[in-house]
Protein backbone atom coordinates (compact mmCIF):
# COMPACT_ATOMS: atom_id res chain seq x y z
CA UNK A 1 14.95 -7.11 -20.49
CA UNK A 2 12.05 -7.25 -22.93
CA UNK A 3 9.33 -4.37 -23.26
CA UNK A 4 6.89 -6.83 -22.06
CA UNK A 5 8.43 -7.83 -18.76
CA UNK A 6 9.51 -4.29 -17.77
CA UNK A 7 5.25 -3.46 -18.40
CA UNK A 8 4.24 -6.55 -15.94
CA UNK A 9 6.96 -5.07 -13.86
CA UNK A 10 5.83 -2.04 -13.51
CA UNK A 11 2.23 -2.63 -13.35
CA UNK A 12 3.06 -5.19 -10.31
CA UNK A 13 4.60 -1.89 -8.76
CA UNK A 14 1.97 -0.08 -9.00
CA UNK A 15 -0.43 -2.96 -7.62
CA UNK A 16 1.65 -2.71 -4.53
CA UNK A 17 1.68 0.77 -4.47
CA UNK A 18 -2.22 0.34 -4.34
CA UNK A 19 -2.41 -2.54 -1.59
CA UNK A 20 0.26 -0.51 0.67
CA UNK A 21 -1.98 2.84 0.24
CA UNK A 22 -5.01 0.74 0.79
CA UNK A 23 -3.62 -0.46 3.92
CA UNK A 24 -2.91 2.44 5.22
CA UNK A 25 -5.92 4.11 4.50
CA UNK A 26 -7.85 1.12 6.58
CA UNK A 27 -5.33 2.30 9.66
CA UNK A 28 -5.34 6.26 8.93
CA UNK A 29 -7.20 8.35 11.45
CA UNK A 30 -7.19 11.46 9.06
CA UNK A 31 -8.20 12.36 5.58
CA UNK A 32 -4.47 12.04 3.33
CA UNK A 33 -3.82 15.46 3.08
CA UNK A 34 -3.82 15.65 7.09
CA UNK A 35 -1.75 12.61 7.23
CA UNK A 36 0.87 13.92 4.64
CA UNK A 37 1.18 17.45 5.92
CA UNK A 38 1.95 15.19 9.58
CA UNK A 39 4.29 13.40 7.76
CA UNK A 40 6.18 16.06 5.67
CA UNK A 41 4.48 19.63 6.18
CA UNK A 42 5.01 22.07 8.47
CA UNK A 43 5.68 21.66 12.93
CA UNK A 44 3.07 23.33 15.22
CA UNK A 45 6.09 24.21 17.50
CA UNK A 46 7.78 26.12 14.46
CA UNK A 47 4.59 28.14 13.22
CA UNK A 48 2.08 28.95 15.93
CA UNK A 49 4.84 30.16 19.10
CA UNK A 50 3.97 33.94 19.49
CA UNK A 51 0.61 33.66 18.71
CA UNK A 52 -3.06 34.82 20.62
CA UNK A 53 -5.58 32.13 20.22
CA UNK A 54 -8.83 32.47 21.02
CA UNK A 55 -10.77 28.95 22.23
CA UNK A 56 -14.11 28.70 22.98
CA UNK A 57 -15.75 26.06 24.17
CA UNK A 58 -12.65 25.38 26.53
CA UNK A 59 -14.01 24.04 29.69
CA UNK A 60 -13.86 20.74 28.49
CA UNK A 61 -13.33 17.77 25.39
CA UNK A 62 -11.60 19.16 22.60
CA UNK A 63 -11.24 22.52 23.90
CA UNK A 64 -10.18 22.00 26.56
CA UNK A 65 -7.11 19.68 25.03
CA UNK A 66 -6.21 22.08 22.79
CA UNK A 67 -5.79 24.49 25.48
CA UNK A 68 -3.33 22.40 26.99
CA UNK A 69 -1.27 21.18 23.65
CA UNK A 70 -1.15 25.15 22.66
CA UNK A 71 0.11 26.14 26.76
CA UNK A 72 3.42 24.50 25.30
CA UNK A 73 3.71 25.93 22.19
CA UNK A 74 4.05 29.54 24.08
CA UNK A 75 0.90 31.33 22.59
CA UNK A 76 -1.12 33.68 24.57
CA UNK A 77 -4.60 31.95 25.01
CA UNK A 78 -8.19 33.27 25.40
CA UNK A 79 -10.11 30.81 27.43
CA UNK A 80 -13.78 30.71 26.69
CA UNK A 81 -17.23 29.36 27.69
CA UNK A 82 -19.82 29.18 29.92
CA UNK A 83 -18.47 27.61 33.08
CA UNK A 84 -16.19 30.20 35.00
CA UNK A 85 -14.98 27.62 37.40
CA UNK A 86 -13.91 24.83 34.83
CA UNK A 87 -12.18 27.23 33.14
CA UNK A 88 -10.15 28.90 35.76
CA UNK A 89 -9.62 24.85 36.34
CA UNK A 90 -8.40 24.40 32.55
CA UNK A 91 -6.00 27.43 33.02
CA UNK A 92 -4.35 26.39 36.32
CA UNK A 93 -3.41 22.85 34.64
CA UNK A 94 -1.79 25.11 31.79
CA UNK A 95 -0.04 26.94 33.82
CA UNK A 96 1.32 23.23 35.83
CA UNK A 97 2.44 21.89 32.53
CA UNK A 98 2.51 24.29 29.83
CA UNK A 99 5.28 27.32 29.09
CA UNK A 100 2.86 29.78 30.33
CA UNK A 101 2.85 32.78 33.09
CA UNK A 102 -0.57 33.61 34.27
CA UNK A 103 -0.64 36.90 32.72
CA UNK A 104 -0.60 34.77 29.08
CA UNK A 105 -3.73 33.35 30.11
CA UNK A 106 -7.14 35.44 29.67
CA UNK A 107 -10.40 33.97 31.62
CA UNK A 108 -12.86 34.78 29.18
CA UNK A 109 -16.56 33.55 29.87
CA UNK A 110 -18.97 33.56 27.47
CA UNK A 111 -22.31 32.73 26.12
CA UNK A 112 -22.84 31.28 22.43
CA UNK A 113 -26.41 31.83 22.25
CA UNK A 114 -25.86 35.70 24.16
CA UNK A 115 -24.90 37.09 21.14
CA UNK A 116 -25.43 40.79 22.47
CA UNK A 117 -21.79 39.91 24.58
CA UNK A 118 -19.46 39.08 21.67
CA UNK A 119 -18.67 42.44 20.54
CA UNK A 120 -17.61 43.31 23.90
CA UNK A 121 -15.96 40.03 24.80
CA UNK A 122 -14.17 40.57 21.30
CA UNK A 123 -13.20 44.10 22.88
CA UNK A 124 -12.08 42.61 25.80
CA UNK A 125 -9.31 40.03 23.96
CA UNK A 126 -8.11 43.01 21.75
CA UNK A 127 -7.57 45.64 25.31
CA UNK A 128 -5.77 42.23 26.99
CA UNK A 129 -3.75 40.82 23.79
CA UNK A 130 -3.26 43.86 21.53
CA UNK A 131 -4.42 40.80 18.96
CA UNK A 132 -6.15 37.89 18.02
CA UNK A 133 -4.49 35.55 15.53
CA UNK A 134 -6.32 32.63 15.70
CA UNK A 135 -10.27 32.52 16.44
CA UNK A 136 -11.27 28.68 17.44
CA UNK A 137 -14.93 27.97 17.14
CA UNK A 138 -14.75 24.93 18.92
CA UNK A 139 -18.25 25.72 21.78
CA UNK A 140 -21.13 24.02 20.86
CA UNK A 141 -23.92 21.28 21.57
CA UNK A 142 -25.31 18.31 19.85
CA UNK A 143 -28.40 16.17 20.07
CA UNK A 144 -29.83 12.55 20.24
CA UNK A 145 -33.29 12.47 20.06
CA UNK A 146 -35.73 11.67 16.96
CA UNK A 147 -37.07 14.47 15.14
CA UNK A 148 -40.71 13.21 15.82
CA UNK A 149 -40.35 13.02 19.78
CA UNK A 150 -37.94 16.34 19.92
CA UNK A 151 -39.23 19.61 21.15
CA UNK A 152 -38.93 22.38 18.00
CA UNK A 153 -37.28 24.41 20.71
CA UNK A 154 -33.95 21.59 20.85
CA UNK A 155 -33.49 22.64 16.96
CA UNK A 156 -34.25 26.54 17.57
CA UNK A 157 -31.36 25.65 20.52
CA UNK A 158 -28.86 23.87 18.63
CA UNK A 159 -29.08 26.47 15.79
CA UNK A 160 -28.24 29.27 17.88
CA UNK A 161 -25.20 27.99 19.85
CA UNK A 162 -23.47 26.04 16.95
CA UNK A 163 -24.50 27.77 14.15
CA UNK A 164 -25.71 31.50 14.90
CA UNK A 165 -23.58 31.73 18.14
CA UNK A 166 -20.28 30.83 16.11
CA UNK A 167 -20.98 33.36 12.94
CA UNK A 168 -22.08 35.92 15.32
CA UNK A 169 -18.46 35.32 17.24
CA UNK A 170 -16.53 35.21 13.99
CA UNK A 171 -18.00 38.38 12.37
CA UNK A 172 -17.02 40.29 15.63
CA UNK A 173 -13.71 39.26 15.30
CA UNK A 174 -13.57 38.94 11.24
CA UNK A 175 -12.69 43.12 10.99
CA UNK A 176 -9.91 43.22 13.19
CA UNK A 177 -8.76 40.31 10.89
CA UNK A 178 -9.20 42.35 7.85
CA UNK A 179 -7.49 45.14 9.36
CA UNK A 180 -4.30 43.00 9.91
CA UNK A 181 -4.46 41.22 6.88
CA UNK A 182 -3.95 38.33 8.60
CA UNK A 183 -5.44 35.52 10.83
CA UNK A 184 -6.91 31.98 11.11
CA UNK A 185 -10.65 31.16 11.78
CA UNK A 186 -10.73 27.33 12.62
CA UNK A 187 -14.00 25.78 13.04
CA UNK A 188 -14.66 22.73 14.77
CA UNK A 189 -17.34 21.30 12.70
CA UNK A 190 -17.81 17.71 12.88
CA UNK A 191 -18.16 14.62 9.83
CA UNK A 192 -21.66 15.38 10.64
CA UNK A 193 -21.44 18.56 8.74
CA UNK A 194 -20.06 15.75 5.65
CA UNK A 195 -22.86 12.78 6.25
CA UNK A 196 -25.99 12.49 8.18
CA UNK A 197 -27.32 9.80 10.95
CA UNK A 198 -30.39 9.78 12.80
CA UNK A 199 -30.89 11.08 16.24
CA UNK A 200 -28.83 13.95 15.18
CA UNK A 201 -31.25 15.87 13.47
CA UNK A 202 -30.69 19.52 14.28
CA UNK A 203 -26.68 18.86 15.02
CA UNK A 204 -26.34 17.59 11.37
CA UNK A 205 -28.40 20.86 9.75
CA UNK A 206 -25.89 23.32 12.42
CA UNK A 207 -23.32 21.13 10.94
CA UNK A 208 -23.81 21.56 7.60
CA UNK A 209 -25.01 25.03 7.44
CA UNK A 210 -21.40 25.64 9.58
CA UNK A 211 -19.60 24.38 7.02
CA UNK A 212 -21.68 25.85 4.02
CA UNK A 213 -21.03 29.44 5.54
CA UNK A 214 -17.50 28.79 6.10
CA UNK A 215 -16.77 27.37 2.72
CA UNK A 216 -18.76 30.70 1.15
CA UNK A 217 -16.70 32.68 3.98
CA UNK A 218 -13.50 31.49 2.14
CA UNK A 219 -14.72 32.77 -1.43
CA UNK A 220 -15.56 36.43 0.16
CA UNK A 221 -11.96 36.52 1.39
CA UNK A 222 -10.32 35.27 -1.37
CA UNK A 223 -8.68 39.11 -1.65
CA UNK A 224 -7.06 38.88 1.60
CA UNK A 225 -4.88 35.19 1.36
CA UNK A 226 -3.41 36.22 4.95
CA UNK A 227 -6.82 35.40 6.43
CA UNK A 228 -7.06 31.47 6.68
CA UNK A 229 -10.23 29.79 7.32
CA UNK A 230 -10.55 26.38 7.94
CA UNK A 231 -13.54 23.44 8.85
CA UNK A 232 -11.65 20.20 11.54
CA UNK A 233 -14.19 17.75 10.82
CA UNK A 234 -13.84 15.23 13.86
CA UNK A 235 -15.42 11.93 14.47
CA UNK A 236 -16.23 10.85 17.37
CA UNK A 237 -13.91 11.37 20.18
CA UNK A 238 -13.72 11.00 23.98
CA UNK A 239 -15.67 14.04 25.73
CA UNK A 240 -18.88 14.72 27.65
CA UNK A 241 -20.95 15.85 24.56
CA UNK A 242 -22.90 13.16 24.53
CA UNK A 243 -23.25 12.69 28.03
CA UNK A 244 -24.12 16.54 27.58
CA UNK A 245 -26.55 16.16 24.38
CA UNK A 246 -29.81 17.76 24.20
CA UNK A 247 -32.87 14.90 23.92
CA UNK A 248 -36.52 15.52 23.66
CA UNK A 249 -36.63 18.82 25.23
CA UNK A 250 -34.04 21.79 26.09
CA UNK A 251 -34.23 21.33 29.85
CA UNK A 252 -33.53 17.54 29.56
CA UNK A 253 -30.16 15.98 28.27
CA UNK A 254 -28.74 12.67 28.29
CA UNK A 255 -26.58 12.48 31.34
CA UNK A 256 -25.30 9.38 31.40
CA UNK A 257 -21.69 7.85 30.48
CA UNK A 258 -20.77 5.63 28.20
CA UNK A 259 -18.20 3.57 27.02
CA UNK A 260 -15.70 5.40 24.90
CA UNK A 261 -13.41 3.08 24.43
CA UNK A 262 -14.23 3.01 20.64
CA UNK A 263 -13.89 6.86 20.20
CA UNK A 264 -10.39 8.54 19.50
CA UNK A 265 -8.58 9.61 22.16
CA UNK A 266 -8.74 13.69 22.68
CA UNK A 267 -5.31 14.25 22.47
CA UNK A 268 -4.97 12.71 18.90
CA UNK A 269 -7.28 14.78 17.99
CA UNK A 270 -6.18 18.24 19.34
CA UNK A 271 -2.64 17.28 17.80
CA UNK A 272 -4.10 17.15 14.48
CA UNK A 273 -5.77 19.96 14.47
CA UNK A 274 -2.36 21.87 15.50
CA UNK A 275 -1.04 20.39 12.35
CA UNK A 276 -4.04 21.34 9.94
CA UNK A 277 -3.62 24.64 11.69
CA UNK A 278 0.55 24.94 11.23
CA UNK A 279 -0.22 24.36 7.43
CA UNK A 280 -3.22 26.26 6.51
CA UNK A 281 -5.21 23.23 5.17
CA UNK A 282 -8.67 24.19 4.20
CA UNK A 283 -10.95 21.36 5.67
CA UNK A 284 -9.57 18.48 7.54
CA UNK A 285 -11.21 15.05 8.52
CA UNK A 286 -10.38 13.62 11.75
CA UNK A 287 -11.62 10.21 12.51
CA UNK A 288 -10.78 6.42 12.92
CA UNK A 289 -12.10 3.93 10.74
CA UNK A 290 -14.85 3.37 9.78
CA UNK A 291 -16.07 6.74 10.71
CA UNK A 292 -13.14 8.14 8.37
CA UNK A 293 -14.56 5.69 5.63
CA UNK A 294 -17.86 6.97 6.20
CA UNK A 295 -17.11 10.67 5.36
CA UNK A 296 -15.11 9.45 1.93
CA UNK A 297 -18.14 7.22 0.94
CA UNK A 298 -20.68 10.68 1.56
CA UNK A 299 -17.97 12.77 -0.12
CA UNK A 300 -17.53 11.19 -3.20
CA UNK A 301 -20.26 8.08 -3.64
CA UNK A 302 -23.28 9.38 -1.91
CA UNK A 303 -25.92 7.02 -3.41
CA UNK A 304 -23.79 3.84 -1.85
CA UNK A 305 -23.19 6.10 1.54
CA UNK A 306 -27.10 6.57 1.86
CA UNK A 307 -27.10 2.87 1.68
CA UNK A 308 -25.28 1.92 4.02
CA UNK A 309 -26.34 4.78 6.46
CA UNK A 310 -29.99 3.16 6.33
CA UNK A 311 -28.46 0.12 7.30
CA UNK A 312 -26.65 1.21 10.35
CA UNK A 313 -29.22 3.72 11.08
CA UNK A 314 -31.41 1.45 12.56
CA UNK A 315 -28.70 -0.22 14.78
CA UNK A 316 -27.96 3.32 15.94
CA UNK A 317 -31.36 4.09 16.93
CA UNK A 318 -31.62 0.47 18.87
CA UNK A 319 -28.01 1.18 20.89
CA UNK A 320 -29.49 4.45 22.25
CA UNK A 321 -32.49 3.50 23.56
CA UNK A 322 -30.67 0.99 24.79
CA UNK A 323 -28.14 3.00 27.06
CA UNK A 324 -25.43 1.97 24.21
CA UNK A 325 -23.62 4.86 22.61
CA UNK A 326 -24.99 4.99 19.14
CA UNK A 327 -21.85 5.98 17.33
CA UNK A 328 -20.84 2.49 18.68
CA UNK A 329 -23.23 0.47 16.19
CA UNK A 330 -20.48 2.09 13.10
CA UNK A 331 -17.65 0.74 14.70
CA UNK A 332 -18.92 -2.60 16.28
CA UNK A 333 -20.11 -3.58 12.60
CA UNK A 334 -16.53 -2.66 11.49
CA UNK A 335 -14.55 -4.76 14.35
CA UNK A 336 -16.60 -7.54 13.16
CA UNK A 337 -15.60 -6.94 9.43
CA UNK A 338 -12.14 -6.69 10.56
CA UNK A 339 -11.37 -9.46 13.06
């Protein structure tokens, strides 16, 4: 075999190699590193048995998934948020199908924006568990409503549940952390804290100010490499925030359903967050095309991803005031593309 067939050879490989990675990408509903560590890294069911996780935000969505995926990994779980009774409802259906006695199950509620009660709620975990290995910042509320019609008071709100609420929460905890030399702070942040869209204003700047502090969080650690903190970045997927979003004013939120069928399913999600949490990753993206596409473009060709965002911004704005979820103008302009 000549020197010049074995190049074309090879560089037909690695054309392959491309198209097959290309294709996958267009099908992946996490950044690679997620996907690989699903593939090869480490089980949730072999790392995070034994362990007390905190969730707030539980009563519902995401939270309230997770709660159920962790029931059967045998942790003890802190259950956390505002609504007493939907929680006490979230911990009876752990009990029904998780690996869970009642007295593994703490009934914690609790108020974001109070942060005067997170020391003691803190207290409280740490007199029930003995411990708290995992802190999951998952509570928190997001907006649709332009900034020019919106109330100052929705971005003074937003600001102090996702952003204030959650570091207030995380420095309680952070010393008994540092004490242990050991622990996991997972953030639920959102690829809002990676790009921006209008009607989301003041749930973009919580977003990215959550995952600034985080990030800078990380640095100031750096001395302790038992203390893990992480970012999820999700998409969009199938919960009442929406329905539950704050519009022109505090008092006033959307409260109306949509159609979801476009958003991932919340158990996909919660899944791969047990994964990024198994293996320590550092910032995860969770999202189905072309949201997932959206967050690379931002990431690493910004001026091309302000583009395109101007372009679909206006679509987005239209669908909402026209009872149409506005995440759904991204992914109706992709189905086209794509069937």
């Amino acid at each position: 075999m000549s020197w010049e067939l074995l190049l074309w050879l090879l560089a037909l490989c690695a054309l392959l190699a491309l198209v097959v990675q290309l294709l996958r990408f267009l099908r992946a509903d996490g950044d690679l590193t997620l996907l690989w560590a699903e593939w090869q890294g480490r089980r949730p069911e072999w790392e995070l048995t034994d362990m007390v996780v905190w969730v707030t935000g539980a009563s519902s969505g995401i939270g309230e998934e997770l709660a159920y995926q962790l029931s059967k990994l045998g942790v003890s779980l802190v259950l956390s948020a505002r609504r007493v009774q939907e929680l006490e409802r979230v911990k009876r259906r752990c009990l029904e199908n998780g690996n869970l006695k009642g007295k593994d199950i703490l009934v914690l509620p609790l108020d974001l924006a109070n942060r005067s009660s997170h020391e003691v709620a803190t207290k409280a975990v740490l007199q029930e568990f003995g411990k708290i290995d995992i802190l999951v910042n998952n509570g928190g509320v997001t907006q649709r409503s332009l900034f020019v019609d919106a109330s100052l008071d929705v971005y003074k709100e937003i600001m102090e549940v996702n952003y204030l609420g959650t570091v207030s929460l995380t420095k309680c905890v952070l010393p008994h952390m540092i004490e242990r030399k050991q622990g996991k702070i997972v953030t639920v942040n959102s690829v809002m804290g990676i790009i921006s869209a209008p009607l989301s204003g003041g749930y973009c700047a919580s977003k990215h100010a959550l995952r600034g502090f985080f990030n800078t969080l990380r640095t100031e650690l750096a001395t302790y490499p038992g203390i893990i903190v992480s970012n999820v970045c999700p998409g969009p997927v199938q919960s009442n925030i929406v329905k539950n979003a704050l519009t022109e004013e505090v008092t006033k939120t959307v409260g109306r359903d949509a159609d979801q069928s476009h958003k991932m399913a919340t158990s996909r999600c919660a899944r791969l967050m047990l994964i990024s949490m198994a293996n320590d990753l550092k910032e995860v993206w969770i999202a189905e095309q072309p949201f997932l596409l959206m967050a690379y473009l931002w990431q690493y060709t910004p001026t091309w991803a302000w583009w395109l965002t101007n372009k679909i911004g206006k679509k987005r704005i239209k669908n909402f005031k026209s009872g149409v979820d506005a995440d759904f103008s991204y992914f109706k302009i992709w189905k086209t593309k794509h069937d």
